[in-house]
C-alpha atoms as a PDB file:
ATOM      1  CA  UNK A   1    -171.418  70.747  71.709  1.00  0.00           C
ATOM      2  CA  UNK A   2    -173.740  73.810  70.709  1.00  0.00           C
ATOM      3  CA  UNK A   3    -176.285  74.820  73.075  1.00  0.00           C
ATOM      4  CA  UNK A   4    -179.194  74.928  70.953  1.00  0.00           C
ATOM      5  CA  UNK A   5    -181.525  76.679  73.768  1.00  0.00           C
ATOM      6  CA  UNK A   6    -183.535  79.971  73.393  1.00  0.00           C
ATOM      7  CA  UNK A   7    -182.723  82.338  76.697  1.00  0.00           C
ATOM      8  CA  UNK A   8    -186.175  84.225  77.544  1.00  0.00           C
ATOM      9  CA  UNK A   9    -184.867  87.053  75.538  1.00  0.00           C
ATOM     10  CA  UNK A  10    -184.843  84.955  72.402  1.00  0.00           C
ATOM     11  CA  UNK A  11    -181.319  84.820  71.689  1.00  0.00           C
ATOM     12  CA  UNK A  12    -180.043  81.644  70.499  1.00  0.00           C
ATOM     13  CA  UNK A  13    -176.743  80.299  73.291  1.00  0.00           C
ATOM     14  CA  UNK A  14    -174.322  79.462  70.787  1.00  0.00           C
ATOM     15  CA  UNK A  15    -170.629  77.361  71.832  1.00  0.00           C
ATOM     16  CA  UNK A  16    -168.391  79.697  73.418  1.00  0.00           C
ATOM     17  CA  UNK A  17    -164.868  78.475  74.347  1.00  0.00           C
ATOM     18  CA  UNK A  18    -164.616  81.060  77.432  1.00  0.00           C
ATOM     19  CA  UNK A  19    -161.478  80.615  79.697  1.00  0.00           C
ATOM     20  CA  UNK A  20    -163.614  79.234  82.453  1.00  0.00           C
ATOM     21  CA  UNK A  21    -164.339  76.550  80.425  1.00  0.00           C
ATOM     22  CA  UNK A  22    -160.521  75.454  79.402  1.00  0.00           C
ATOM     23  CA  UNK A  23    -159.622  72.265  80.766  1.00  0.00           C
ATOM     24  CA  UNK A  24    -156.691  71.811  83.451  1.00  0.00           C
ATOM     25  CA  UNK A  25    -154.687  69.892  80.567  1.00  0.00           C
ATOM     26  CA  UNK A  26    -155.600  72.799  77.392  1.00  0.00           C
ATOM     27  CA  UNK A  27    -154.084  75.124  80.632  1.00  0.00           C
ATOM     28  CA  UNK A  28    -150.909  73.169  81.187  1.00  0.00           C
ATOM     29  CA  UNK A  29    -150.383  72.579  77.679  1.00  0.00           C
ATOM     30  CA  UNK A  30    -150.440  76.434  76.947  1.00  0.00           C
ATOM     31  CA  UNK A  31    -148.142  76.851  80.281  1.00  0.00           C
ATOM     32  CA  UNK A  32    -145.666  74.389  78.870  1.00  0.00           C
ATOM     33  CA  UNK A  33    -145.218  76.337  75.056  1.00  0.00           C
ATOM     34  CA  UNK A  34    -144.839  79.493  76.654  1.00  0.00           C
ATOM     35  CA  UNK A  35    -141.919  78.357  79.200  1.00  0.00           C
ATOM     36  CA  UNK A  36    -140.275  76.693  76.497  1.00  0.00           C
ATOM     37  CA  UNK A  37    -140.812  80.007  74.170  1.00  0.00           C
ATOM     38  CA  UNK A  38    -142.597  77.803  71.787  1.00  0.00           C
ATOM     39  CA  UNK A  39    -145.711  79.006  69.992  1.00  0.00           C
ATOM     40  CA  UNK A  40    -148.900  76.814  69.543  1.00  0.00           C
ATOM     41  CA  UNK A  41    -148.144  75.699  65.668  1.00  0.00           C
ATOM     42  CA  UNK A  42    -149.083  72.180  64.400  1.00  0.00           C
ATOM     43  CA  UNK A  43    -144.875  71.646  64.185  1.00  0.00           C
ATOM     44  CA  UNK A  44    -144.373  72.586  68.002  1.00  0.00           C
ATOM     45  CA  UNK A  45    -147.618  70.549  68.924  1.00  0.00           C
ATOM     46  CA  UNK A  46    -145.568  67.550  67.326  1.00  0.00           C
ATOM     47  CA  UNK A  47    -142.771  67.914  69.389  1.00  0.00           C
ATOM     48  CA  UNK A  48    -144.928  68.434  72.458  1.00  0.00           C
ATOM     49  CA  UNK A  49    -146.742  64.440  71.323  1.00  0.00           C
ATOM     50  CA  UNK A  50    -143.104  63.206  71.016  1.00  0.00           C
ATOM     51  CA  UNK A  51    -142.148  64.601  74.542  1.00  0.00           C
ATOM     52  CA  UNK A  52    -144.926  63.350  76.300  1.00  0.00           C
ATOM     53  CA  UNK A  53    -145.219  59.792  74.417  1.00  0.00           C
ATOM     54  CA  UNK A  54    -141.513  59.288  75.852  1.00  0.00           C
ATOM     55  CA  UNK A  55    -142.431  60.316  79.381  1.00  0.00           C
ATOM     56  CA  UNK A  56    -145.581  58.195  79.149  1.00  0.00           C
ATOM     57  CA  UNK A  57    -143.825  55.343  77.182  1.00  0.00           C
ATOM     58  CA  UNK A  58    -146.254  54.603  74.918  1.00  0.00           C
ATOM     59  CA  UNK A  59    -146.147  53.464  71.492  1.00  0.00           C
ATOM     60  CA  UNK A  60    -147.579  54.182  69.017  1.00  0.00           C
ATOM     61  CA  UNK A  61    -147.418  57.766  70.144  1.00  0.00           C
ATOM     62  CA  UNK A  62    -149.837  60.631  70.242  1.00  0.00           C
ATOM     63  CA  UNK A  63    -150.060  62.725  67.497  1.00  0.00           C
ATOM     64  CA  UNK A  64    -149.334  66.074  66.870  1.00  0.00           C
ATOM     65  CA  UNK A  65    -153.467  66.319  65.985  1.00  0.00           C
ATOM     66  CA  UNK A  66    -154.681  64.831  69.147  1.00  0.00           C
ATOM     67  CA  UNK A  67    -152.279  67.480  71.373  1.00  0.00           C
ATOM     68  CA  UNK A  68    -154.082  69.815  69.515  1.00  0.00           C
ATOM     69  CA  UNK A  69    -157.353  68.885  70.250  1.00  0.00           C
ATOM     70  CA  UNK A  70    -156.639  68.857  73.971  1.00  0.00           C
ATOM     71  CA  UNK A  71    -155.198  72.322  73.655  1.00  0.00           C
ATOM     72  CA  UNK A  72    -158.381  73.617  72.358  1.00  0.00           C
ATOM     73  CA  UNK A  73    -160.017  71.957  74.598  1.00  0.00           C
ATOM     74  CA  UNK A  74    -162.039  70.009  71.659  1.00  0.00           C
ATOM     75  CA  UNK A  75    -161.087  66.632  73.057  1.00  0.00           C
ATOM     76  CA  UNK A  76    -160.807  65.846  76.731  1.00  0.00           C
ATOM     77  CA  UNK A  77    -157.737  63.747  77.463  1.00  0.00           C
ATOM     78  CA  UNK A  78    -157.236  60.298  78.568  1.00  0.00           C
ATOM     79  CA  UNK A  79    -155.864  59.806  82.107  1.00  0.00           C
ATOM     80  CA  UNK A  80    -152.604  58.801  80.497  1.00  0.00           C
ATOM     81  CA  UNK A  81    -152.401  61.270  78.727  1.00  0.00           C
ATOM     82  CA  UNK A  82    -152.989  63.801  81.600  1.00  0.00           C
ATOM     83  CA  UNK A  83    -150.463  62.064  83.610  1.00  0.00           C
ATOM     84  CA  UNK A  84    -147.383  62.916  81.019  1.00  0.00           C
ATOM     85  CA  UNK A  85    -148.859  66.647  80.458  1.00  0.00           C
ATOM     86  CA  UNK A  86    -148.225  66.771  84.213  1.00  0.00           C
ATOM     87  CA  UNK A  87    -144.805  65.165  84.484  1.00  0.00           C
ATOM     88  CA  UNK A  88    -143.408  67.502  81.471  1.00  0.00           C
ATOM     89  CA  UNK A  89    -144.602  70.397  83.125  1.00  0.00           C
ATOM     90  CA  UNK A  90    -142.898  69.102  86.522  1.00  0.00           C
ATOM     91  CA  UNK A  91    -139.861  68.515  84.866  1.00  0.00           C
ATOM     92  CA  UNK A  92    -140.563  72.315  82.633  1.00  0.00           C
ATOM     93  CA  UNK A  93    -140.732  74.157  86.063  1.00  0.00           C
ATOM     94  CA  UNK A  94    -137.502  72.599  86.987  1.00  0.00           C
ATOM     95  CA  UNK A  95    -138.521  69.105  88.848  1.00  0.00           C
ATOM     96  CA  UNK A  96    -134.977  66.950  89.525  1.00  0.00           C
ATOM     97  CA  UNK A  97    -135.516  63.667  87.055  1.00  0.00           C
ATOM     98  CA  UNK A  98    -136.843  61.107  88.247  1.00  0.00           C
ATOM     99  CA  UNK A  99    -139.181  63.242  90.498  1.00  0.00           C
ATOM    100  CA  UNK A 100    -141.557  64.528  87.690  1.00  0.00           C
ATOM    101  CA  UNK A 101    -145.075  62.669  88.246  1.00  0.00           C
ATOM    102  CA  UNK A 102    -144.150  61.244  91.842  1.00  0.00           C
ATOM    103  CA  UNK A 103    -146.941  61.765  94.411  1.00  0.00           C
ATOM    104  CA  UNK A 104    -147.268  61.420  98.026  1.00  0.00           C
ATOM    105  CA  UNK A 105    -148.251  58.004  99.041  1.00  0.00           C
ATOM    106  CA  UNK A 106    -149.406  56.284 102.574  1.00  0.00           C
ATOM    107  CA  UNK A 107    -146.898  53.244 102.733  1.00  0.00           C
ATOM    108  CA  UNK A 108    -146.276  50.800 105.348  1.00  0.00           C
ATOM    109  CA  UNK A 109    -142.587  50.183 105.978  1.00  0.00           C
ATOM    110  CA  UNK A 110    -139.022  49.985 108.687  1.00  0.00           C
ATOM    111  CA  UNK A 111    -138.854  53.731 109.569  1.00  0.00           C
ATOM    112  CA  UNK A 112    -134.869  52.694 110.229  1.00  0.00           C
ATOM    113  CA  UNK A 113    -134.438  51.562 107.110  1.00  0.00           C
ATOM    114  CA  UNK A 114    -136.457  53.306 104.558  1.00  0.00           C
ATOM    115  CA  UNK A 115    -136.461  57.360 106.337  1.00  0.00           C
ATOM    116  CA  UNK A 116    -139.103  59.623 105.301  1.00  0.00           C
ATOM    117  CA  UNK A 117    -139.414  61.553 101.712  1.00  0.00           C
ATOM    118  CA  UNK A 118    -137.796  58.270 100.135  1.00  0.00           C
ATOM    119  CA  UNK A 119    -138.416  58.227  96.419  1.00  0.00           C
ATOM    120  CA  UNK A 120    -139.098  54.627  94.966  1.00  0.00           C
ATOM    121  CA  UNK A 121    -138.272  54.499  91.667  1.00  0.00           C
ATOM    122  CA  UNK A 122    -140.519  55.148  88.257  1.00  0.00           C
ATOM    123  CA  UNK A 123    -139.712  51.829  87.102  1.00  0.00           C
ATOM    124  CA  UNK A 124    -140.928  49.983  90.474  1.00  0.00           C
ATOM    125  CA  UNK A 125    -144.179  48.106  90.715  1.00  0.00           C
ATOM    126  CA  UNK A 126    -146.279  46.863  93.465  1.00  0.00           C
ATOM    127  CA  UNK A 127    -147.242  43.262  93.021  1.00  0.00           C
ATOM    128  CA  UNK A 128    -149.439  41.054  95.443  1.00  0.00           C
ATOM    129  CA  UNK A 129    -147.666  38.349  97.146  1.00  0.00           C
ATOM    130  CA  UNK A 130    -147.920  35.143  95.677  1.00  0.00           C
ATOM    131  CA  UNK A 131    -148.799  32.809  98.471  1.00  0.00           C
ATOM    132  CA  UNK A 132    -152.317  32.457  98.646  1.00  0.00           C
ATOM    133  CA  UNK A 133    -154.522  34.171 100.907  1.00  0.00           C
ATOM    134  CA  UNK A 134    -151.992  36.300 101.569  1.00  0.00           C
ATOM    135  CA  UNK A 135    -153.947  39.977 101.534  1.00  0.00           C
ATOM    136  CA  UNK A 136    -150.068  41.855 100.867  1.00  0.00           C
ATOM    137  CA  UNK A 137    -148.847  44.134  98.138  1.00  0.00           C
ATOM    138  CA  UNK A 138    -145.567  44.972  98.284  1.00  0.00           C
ATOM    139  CA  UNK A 139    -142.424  46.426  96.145  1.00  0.00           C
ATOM    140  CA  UNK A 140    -140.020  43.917  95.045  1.00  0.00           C
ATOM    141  CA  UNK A 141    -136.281  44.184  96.383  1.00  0.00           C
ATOM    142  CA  UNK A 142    -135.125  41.641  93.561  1.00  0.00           C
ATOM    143  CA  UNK A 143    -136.757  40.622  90.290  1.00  0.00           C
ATOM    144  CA  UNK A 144    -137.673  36.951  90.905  1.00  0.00           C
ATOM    145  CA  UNK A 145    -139.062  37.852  94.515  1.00  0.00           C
ATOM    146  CA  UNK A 146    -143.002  36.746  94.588  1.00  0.00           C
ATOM    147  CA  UNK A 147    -143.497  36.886  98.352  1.00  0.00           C
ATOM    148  CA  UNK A 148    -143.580  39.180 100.579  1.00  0.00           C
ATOM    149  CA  UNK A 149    -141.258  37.826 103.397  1.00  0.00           C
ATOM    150  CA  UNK A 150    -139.299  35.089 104.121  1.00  0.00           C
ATOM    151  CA  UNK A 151    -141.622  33.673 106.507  1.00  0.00           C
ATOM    152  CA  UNK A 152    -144.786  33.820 103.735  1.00  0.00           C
ATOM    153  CA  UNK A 153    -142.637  32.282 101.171  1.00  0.00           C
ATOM    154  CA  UNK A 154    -142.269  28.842 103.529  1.00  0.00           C
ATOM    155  CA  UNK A 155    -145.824  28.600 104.287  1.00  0.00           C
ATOM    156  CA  UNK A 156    -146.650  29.201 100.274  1.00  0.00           C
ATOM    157  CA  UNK A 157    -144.473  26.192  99.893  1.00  0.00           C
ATOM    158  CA  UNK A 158    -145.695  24.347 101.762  1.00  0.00           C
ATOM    159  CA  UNK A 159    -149.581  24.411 100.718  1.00  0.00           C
END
């Protein structure tokens, strides 16, 4: 990533990592060593890829190398990555579990039975209804639930 241009004074730009140039993640990375009092070493960078692997459930996880990278801002990360750099520093500044990575979403719902603020679990998914035509995603209340409501499921089978 060297800028090979001349300026009109001659001088060669050369790559300069200046701080206006870190990247949100290299930033939250950094933020995350210091509140845990770790320093930026190749053994704490490891236990940062373990960390955030777990929170981001994937396997095989990152390596300690590619956490570096993204610290010096030599790699840019992957949106999955970026997501679990969040949720550990959520949960670093003191997040409740279960909260760390949760956003604000417009939902459609029974304002008596589901109140404001509710938190819907990490672990839930959205699926489409399974009737055809039927233009609705929903949350499932029970794990062999493919429609939407009652009334969708008897005209799916039906068709």
């Amino acid at each position: 990533m060297t800028n090979n241009e001349s300026l009109p004074s001659g001088q060669l730009l050369d790559r300069v990592l200046a701080m206006s140039q870190i990247t949100n993640d290299a930033y939250e990375l950094s933020e995350i060593l210091a509140a845990l009092g770790l320093k930026p070493t190749m053994k704490n960078f490891d236990i940062l890829a373990r960390d955030l692997s777990r929170l981001a459930h994937k396997e095989p996880r990152w390596t300690k190398k590619y956490v570096h990278s993204v610290y010096r801002g030599k790699l840019a990360a992957s949106p999955e990555f970026s997501a679990a750099i969040e949720k550990l520093a959520q949960s670093t500044d003191g997040t409740p579990p279960g909260l760390a990575g949760a956003a604000y979403i417009r939902m459609l719902g029974d304002p008596a039975k589901i109140p404001q603020d509710t938190l819907i679990p990490a672990s839930a998914v959205a699926i489409k209804c399974a009737r055809p035509g039927c233009p609705i995603w929903f949350v499932k209340t029970h794990p062999r639930q493919i429609y939407h409501d009652p009334e969708c499921r008897a005209k799916g089978q039906t068709s």
